[in-house]
PDB file of N, CA and C in Angstrom:
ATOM      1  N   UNK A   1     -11.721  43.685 -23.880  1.00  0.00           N
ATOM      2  CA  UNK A   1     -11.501  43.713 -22.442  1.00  0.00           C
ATOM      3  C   UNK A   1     -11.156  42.290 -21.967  1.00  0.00           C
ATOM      4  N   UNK A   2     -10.199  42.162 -21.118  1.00  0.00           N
ATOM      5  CA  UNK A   2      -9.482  40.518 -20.524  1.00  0.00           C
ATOM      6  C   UNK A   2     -10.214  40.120 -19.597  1.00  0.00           C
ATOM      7  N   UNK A   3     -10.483  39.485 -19.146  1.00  0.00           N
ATOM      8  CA  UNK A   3     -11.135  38.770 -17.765  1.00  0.00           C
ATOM      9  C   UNK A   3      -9.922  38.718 -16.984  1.00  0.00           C
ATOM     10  N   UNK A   4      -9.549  38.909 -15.638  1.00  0.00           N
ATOM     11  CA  UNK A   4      -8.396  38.419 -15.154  1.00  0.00           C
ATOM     12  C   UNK A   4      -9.068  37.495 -14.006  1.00  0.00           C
ATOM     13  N   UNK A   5      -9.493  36.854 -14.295  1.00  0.00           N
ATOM     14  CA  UNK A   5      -9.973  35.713 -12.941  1.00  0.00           C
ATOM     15  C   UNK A   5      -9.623  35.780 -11.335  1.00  0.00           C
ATOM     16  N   UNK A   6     -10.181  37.191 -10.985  1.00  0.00           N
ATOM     17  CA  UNK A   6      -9.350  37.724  -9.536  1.00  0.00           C
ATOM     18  C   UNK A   6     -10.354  36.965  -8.424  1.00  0.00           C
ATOM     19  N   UNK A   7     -11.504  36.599  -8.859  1.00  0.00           N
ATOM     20  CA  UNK A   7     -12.508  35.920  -7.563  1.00  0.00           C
ATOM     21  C   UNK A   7     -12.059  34.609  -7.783  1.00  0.00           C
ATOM     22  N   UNK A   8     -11.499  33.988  -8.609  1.00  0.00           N
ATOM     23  CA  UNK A   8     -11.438  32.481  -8.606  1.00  0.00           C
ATOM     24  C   UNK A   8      -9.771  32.573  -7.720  1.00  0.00           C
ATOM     25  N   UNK A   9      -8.995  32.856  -8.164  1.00  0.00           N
ATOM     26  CA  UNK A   9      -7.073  33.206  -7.909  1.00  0.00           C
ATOM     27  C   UNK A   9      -8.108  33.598  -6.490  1.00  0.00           C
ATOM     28  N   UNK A  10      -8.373  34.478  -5.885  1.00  0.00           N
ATOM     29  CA  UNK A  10      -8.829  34.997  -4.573  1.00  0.00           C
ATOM     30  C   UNK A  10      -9.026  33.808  -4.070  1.00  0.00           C
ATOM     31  N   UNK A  11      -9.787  32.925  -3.897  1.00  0.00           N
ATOM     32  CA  UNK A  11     -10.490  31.836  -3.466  1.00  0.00           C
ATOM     33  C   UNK A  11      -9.708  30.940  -3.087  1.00  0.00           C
ATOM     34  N   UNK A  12      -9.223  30.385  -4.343  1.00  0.00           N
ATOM     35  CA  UNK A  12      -7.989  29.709  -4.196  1.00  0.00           C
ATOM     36  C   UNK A  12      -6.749  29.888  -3.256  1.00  0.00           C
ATOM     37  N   UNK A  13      -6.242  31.016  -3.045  1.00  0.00           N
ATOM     38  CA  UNK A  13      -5.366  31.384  -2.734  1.00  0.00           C
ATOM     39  C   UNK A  13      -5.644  30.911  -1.507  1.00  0.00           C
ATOM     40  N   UNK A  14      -7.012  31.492  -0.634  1.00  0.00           N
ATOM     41  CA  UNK A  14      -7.510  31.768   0.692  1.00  0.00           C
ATOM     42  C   UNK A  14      -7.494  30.519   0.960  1.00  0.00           C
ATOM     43  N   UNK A  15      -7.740  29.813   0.461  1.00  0.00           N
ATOM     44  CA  UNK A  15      -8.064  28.068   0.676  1.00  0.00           C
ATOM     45  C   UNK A  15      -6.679  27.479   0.885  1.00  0.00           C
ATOM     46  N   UNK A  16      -5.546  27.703   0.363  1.00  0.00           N
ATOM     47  CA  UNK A  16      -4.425  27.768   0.822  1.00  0.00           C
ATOM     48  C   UNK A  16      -4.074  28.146   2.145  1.00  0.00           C
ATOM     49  N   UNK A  17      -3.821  29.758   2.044  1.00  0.00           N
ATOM     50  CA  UNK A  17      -3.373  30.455   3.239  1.00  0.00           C
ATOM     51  C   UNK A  17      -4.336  29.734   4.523  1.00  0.00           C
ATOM     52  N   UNK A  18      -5.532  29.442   4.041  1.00  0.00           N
ATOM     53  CA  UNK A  18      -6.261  28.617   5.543  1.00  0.00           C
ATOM     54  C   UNK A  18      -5.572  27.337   5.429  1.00  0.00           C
ATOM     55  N   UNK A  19      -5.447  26.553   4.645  1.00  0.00           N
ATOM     56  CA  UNK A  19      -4.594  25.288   5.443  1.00  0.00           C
ATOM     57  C   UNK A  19      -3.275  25.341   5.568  1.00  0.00           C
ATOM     58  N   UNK A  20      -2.740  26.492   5.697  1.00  0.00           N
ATOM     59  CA  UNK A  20      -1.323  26.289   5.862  1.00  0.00           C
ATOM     60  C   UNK A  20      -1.386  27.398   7.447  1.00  0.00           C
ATOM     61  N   UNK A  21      -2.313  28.041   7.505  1.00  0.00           N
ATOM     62  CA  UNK A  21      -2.284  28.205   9.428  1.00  0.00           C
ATOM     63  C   UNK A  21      -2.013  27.973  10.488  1.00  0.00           C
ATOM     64  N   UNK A  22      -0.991  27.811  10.622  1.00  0.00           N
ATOM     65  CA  UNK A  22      -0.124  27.516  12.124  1.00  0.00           C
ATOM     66  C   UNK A  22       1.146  27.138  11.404  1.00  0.00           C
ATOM     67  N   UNK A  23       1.147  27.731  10.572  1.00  0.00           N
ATOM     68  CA  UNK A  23       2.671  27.128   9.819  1.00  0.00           C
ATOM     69  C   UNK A  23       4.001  28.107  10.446  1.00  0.00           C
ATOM     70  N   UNK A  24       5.220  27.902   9.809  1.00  0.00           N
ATOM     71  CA  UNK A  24       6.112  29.121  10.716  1.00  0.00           C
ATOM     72  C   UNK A  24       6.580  30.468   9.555  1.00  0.00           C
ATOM     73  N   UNK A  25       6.060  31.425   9.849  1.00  0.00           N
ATOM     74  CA  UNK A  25       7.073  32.409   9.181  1.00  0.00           C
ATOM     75  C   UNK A  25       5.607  32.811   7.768  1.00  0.00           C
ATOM     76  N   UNK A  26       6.802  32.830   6.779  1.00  0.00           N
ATOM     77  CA  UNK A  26       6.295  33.357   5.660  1.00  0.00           C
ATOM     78  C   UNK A  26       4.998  31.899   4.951  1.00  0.00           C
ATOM     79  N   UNK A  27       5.495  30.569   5.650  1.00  0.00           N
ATOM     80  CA  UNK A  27       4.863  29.782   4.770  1.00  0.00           C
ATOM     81  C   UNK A  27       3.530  29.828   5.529  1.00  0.00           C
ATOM     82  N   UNK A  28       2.925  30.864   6.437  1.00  0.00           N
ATOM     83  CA  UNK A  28       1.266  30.740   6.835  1.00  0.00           C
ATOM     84  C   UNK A  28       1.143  32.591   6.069  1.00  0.00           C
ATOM     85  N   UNK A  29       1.483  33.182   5.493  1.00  0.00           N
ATOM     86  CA  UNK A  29       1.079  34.528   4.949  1.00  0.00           C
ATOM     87  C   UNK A  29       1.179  34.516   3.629  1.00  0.00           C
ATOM     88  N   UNK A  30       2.780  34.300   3.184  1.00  0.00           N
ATOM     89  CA  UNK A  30       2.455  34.441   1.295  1.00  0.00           C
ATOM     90  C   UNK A  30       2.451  33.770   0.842  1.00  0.00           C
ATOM     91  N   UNK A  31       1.373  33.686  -0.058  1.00  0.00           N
ATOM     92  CA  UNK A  31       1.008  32.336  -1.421  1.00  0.00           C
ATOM     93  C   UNK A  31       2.014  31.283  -1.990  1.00  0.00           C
ATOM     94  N   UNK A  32       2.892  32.182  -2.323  1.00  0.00           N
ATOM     95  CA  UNK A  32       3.846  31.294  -2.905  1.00  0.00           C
ATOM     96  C   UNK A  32       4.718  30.383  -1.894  1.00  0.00           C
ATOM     97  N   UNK A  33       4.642  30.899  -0.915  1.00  0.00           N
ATOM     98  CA  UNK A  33       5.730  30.286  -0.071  1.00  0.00           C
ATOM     99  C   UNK A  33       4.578  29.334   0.965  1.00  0.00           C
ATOM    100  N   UNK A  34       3.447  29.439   1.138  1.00  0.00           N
ATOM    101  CA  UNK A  34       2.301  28.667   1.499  1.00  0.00           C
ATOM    102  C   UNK A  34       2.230  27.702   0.699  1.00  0.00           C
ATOM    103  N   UNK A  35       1.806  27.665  -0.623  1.00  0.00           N
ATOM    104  CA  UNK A  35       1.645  26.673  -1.771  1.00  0.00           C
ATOM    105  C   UNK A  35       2.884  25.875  -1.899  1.00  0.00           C
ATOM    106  N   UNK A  36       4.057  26.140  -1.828  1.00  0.00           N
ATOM    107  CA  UNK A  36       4.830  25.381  -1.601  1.00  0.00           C
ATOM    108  C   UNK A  36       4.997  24.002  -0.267  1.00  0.00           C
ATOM    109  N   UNK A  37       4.740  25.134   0.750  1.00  0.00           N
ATOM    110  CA  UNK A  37       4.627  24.178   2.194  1.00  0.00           C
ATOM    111  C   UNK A  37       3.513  23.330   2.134  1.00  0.00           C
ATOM    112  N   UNK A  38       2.457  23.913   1.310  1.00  0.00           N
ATOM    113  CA  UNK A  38       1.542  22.790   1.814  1.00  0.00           C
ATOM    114  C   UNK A  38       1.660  21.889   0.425  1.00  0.00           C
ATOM    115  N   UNK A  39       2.440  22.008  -0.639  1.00  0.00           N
ATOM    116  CA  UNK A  39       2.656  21.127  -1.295  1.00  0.00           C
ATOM    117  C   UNK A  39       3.284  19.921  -0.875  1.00  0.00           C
ATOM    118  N   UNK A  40       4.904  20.268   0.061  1.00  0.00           N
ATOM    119  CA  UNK A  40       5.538  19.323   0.132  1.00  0.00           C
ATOM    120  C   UNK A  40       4.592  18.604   1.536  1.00  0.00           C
ATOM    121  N   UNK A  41       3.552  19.207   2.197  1.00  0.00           N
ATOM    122  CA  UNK A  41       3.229  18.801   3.584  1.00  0.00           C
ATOM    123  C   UNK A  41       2.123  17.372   3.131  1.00  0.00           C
ATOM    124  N   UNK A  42       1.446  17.739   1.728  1.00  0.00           N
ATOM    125  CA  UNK A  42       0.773  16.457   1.361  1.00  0.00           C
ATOM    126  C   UNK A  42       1.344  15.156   0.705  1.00  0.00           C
ATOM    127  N   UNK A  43       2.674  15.539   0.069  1.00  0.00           N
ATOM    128  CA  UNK A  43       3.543  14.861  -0.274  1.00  0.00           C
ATOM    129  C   UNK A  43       3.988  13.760   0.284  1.00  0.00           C
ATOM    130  N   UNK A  44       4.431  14.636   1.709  1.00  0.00           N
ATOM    131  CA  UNK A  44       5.304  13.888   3.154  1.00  0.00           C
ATOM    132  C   UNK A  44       3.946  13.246   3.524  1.00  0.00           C
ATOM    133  N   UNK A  45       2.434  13.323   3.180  1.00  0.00           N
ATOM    134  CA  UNK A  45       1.627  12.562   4.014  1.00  0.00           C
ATOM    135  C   UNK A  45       1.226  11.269   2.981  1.00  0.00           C
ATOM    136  N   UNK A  46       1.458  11.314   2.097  1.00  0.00           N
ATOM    137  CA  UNK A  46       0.863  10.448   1.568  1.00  0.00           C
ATOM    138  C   UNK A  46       1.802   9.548   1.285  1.00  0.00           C
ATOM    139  N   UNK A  47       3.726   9.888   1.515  1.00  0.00           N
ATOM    140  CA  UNK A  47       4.172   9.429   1.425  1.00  0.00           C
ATOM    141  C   UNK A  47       4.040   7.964   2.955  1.00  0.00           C
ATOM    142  N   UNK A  48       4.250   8.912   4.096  1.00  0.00           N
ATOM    143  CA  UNK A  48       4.120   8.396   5.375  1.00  0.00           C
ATOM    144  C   UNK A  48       3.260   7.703   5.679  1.00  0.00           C
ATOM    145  N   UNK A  49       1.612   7.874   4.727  1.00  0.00           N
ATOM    146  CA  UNK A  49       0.804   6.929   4.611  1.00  0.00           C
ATOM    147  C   UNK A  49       1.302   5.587   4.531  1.00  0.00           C
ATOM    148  N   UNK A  50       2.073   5.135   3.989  1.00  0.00           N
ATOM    149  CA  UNK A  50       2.625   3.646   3.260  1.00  0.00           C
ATOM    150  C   UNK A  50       3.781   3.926   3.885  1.00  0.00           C
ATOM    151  N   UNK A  51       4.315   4.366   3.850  1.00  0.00           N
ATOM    152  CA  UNK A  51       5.537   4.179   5.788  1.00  0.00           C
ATOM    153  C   UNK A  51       4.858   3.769   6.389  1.00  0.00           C
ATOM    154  N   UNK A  52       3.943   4.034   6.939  1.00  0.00           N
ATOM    155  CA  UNK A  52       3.468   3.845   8.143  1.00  0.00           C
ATOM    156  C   UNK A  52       3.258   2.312   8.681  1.00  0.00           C
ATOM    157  N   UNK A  53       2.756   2.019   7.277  1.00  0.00           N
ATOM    158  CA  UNK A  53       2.075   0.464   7.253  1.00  0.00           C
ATOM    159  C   UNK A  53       3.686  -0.158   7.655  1.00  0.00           C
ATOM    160  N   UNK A  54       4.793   0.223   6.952  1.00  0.00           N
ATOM    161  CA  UNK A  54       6.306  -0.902   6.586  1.00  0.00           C
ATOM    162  C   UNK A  54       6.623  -0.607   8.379  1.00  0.00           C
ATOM    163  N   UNK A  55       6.384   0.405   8.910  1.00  0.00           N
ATOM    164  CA  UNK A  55       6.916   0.453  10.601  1.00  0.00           C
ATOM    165  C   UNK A  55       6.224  -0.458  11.459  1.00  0.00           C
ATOM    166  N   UNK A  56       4.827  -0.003  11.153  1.00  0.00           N
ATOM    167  CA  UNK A  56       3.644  -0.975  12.042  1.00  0.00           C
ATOM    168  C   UNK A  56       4.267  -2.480  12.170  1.00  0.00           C
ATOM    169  N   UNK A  57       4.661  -2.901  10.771  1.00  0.00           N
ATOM    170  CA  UNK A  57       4.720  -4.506  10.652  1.00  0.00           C
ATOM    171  C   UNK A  57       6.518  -4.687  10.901  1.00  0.00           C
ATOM    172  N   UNK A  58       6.942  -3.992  10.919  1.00  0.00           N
ATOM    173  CA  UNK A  58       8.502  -3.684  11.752  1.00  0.00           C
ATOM    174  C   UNK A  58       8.006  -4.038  13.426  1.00  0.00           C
ATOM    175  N   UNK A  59       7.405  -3.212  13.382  1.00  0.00           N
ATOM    176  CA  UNK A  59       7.025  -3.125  15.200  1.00  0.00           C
ATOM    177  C   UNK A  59       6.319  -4.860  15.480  1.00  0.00           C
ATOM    178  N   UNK A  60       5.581  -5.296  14.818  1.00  0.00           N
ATOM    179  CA  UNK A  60       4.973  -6.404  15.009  1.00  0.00           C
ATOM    180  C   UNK A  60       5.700  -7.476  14.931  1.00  0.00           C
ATOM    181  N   UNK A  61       6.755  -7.420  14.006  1.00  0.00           N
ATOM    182  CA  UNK A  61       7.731  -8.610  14.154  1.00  0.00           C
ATOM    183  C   UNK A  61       8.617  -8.273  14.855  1.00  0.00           C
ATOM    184  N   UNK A  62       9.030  -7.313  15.443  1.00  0.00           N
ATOM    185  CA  UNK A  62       9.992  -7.208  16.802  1.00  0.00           C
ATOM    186  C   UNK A  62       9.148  -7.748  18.026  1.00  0.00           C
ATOM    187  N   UNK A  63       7.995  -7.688  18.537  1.00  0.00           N
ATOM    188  CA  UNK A  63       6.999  -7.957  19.266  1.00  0.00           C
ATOM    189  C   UNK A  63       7.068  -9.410  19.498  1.00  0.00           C
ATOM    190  N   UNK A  64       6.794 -10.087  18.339  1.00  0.00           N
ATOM    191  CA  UNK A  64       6.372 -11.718  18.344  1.00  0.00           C
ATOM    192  C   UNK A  64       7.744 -12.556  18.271  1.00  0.00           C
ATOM    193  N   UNK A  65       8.976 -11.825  17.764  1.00  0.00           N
ATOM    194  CA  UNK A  65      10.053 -12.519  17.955  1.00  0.00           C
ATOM    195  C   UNK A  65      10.561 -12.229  19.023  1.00  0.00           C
ATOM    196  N   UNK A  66      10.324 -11.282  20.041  1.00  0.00           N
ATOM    197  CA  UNK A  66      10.903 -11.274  21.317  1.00  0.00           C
ATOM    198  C   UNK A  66       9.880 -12.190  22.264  1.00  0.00           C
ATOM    199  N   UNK A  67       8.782 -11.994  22.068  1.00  0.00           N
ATOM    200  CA  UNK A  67       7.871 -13.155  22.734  1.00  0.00           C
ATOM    201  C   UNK A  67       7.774 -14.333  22.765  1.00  0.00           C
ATOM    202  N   UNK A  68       8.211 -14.756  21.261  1.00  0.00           N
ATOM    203  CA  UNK A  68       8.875 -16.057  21.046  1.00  0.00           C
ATOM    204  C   UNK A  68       9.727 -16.714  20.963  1.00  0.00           C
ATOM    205  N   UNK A  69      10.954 -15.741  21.278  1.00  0.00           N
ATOM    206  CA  UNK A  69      12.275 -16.683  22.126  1.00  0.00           C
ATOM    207  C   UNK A  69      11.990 -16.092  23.179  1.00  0.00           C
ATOM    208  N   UNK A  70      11.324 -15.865  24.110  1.00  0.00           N
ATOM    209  CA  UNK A  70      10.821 -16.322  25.764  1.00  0.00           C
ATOM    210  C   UNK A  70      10.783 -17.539  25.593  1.00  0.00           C
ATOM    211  N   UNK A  71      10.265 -18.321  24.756  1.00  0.00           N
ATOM    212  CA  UNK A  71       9.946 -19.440  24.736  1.00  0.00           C
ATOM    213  C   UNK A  71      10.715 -20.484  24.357  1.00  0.00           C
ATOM    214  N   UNK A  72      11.838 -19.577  24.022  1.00  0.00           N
ATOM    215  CA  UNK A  72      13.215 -20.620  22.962  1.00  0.00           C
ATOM    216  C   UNK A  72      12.885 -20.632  21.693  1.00  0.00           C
ATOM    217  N   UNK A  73      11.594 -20.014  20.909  1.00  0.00           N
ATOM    218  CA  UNK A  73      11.686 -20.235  19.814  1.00  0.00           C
ATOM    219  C   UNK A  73      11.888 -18.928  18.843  1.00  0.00           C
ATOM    220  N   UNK A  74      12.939 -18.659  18.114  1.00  0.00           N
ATOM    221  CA  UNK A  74      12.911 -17.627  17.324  1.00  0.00           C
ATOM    222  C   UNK A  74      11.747 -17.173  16.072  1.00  0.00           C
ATOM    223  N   UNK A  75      11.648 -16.074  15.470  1.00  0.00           N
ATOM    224  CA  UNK A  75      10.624 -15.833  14.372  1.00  0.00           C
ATOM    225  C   UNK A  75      10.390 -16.874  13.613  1.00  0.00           C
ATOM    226  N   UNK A  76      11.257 -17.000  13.073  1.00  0.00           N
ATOM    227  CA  UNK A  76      11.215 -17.773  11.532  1.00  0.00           C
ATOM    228  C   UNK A  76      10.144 -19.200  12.119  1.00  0.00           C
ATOM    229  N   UNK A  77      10.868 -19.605  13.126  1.00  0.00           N
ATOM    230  CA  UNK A  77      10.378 -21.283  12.909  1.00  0.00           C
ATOM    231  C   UNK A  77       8.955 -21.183  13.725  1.00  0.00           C
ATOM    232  N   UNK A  78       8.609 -19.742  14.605  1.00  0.00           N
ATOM    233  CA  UNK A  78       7.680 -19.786  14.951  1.00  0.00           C
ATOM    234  C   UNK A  78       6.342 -19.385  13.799  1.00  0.00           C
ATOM    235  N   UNK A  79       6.675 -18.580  13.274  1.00  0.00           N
ATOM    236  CA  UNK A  79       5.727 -18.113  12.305  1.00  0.00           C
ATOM    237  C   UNK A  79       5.570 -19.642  11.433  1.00  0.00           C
ATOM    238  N   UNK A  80       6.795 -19.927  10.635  1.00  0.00           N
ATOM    239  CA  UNK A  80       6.545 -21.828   9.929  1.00  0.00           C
ATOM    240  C   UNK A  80       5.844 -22.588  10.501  1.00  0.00           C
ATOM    241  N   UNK A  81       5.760 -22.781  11.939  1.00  0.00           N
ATOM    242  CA  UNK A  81       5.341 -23.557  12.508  1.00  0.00           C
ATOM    243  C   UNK A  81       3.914 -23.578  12.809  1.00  0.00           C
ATOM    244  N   UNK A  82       3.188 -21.959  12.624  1.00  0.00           N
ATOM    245  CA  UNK A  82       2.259 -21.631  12.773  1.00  0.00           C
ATOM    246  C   UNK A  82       1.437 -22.001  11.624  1.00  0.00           C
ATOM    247  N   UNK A  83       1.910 -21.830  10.342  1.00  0.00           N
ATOM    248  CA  UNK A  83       1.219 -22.150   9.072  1.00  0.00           C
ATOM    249  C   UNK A  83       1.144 -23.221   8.792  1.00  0.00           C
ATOM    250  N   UNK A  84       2.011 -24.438   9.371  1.00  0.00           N
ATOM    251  CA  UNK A  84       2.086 -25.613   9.017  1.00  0.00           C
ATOM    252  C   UNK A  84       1.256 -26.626   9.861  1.00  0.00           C
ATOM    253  N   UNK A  85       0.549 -25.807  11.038  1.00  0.00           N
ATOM    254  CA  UNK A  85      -0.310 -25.984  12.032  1.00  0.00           C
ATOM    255  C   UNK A  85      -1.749 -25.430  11.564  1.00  0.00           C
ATOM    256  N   UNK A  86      -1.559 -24.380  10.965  1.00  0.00           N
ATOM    257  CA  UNK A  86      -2.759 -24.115  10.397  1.00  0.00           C
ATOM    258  C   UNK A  86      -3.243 -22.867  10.982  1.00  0.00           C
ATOM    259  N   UNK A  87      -2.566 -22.126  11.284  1.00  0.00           N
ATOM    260  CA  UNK A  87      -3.289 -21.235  12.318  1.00  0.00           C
ATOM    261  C   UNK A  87      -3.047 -19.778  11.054  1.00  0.00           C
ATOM    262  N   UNK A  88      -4.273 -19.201  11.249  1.00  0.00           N
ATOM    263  CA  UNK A  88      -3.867 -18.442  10.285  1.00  0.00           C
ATOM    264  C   UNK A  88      -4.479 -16.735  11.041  1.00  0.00           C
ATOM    265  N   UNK A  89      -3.488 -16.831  11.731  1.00  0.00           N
ATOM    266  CA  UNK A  89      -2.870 -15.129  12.713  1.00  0.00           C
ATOM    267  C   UNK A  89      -2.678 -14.474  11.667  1.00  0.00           C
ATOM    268  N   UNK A  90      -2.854 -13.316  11.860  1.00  0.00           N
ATOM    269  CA  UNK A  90      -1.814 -12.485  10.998  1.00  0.00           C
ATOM    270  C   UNK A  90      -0.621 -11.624  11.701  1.00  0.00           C
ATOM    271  N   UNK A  91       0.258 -10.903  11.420  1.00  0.00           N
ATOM    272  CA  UNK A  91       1.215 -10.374  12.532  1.00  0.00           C
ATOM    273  C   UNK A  91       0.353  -9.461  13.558  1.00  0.00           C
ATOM    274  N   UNK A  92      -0.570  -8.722  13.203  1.00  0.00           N
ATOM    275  CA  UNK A  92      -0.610  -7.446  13.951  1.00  0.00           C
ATOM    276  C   UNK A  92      -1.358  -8.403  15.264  1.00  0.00           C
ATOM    277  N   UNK A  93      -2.311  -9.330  15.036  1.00  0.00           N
ATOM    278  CA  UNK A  93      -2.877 -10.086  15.953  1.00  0.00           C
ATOM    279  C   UNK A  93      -1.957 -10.817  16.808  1.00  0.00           C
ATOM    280  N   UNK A  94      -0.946 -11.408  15.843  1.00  0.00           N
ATOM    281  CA  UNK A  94      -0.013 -12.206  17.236  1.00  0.00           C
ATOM    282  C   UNK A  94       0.841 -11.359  17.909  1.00  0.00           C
ATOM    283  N   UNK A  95       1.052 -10.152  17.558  1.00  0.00           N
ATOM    284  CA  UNK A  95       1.660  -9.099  18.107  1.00  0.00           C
ATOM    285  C   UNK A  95       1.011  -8.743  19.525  1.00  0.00           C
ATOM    286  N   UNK A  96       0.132  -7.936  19.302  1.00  0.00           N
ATOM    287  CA  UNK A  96      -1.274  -7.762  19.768  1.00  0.00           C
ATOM    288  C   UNK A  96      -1.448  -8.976  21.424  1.00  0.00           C
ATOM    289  N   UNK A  97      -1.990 -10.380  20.590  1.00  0.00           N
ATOM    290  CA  UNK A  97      -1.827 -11.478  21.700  1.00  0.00           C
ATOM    291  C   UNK A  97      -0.967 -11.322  22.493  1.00  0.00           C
ATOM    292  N   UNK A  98       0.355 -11.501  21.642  1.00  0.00           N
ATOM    293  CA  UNK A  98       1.998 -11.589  22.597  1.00  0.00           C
ATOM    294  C   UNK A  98       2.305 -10.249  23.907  1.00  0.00           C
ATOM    295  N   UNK A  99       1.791  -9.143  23.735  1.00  0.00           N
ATOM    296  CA  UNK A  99       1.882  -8.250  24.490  1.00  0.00           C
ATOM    297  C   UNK A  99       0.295  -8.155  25.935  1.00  0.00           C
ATOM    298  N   UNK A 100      -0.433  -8.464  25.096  1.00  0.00           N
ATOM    299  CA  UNK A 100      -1.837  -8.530  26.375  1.00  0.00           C
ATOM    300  C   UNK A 100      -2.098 -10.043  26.895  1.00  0.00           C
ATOM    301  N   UNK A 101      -1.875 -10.934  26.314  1.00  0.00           N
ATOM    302  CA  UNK A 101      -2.075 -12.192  26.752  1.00  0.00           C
ATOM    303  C   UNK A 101      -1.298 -13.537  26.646  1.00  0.00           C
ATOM    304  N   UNK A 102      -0.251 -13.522  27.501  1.00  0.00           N
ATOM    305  CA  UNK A 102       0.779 -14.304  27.216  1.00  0.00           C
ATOM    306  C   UNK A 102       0.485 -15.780  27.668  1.00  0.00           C
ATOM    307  N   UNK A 103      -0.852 -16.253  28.124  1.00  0.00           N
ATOM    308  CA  UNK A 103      -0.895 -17.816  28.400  1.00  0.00           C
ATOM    309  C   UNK A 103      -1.414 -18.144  26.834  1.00  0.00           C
ATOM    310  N   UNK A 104      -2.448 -17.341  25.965  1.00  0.00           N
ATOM    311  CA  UNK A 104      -2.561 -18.007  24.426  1.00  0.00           C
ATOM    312  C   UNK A 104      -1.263 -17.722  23.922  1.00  0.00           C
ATOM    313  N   UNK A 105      -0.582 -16.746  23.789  1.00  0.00           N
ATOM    314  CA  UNK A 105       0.887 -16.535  23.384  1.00  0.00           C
ATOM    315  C   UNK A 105       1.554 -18.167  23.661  1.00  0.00           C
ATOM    316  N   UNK A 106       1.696 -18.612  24.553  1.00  0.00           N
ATOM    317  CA  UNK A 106       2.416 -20.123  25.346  1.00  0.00           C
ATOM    318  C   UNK A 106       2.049 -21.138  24.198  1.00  0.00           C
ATOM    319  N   UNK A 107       0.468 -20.843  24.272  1.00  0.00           N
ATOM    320  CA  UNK A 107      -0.475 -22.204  23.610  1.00  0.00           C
ATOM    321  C   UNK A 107       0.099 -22.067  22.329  1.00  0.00           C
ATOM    322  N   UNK A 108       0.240 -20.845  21.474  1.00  0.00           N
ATOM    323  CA  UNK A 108       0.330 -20.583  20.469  1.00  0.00           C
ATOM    324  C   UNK A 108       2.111 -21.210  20.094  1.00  0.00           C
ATOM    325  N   UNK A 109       2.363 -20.982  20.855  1.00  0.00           N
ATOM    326  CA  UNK A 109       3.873 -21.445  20.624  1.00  0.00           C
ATOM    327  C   UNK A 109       4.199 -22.655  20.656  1.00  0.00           C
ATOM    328  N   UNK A 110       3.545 -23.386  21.607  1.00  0.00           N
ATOM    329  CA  UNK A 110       3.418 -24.911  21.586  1.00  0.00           C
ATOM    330  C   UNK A 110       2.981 -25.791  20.084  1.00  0.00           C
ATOM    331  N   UNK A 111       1.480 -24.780  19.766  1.00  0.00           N
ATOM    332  CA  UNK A 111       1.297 -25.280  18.387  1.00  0.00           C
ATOM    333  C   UNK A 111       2.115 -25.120  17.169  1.00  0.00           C
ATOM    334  N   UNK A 112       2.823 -24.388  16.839  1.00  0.00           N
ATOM    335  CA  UNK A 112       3.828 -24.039  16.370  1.00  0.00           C
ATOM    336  C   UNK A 112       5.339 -25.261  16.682  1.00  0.00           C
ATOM    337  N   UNK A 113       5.147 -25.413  18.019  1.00  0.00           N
ATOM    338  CA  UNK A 113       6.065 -26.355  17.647  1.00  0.00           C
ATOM    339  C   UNK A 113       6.116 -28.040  17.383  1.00  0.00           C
ATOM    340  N   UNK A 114       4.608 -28.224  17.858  1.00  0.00           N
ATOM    341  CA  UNK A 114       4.398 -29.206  17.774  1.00  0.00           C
ATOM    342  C   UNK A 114       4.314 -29.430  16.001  1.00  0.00           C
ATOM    343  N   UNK A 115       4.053 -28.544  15.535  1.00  0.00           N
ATOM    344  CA  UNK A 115       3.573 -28.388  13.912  1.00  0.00           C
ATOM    345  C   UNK A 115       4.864 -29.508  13.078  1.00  0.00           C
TER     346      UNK A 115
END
């Protein structure tokens, strides 16, 4: 006599069809076409995980280089100027600064150029 493993395949399956719930069409009812969607849906997340980070720091250097030619000074020589001063920001912070508090933003730019 075979075992056909119908409570484990059952289980499984259900554990599927529940995270693929609110999906459209066939990929929230049949297995195969569920297991697929939620294959590629962890895929796309873990991919977007580490996207996410390369946009964030996209967004942060658009931020601090528009804040810092307010000032006349472009990215490059502001960020150089910052390390060679000693200041050790990281982007998301001078980002961050440059948008909520633009008199340390000023200071910050000064040091930078004085550097």
């Amino acid at each position: 006599m075979r075992v056909k493993g119908g409570f484990r395949t059952r289980r499984r399956h259900k554990k599927i069809i529940r995270q693929t719930s609110g999906y459209y069409g066939t990929r929230h009812r049949l297995w195969r076409r569920a297991n697929e969607a939620w294959m590629k849906a962890m895929w796309y997340a873990y991919r977007d995980r580490r996207q996410r980070r390369r946009d964030l720091r996209r967004l942060w250097i658009l931020r601090i280089n528009a804040a810092a030619r307010k000032y006349g000074l472009p990215y490059n020589r502001f960020i150089a100027g910052l390390k060679r001063a000693g200041v050790a920001l990281d982007r998301k912070v001078l980002a961050d600064i440059a948008v909520r508090d633009a008199d340390t933003f000023a200071r910050l730019v000064e040091m930078a150029r004085q550097a």
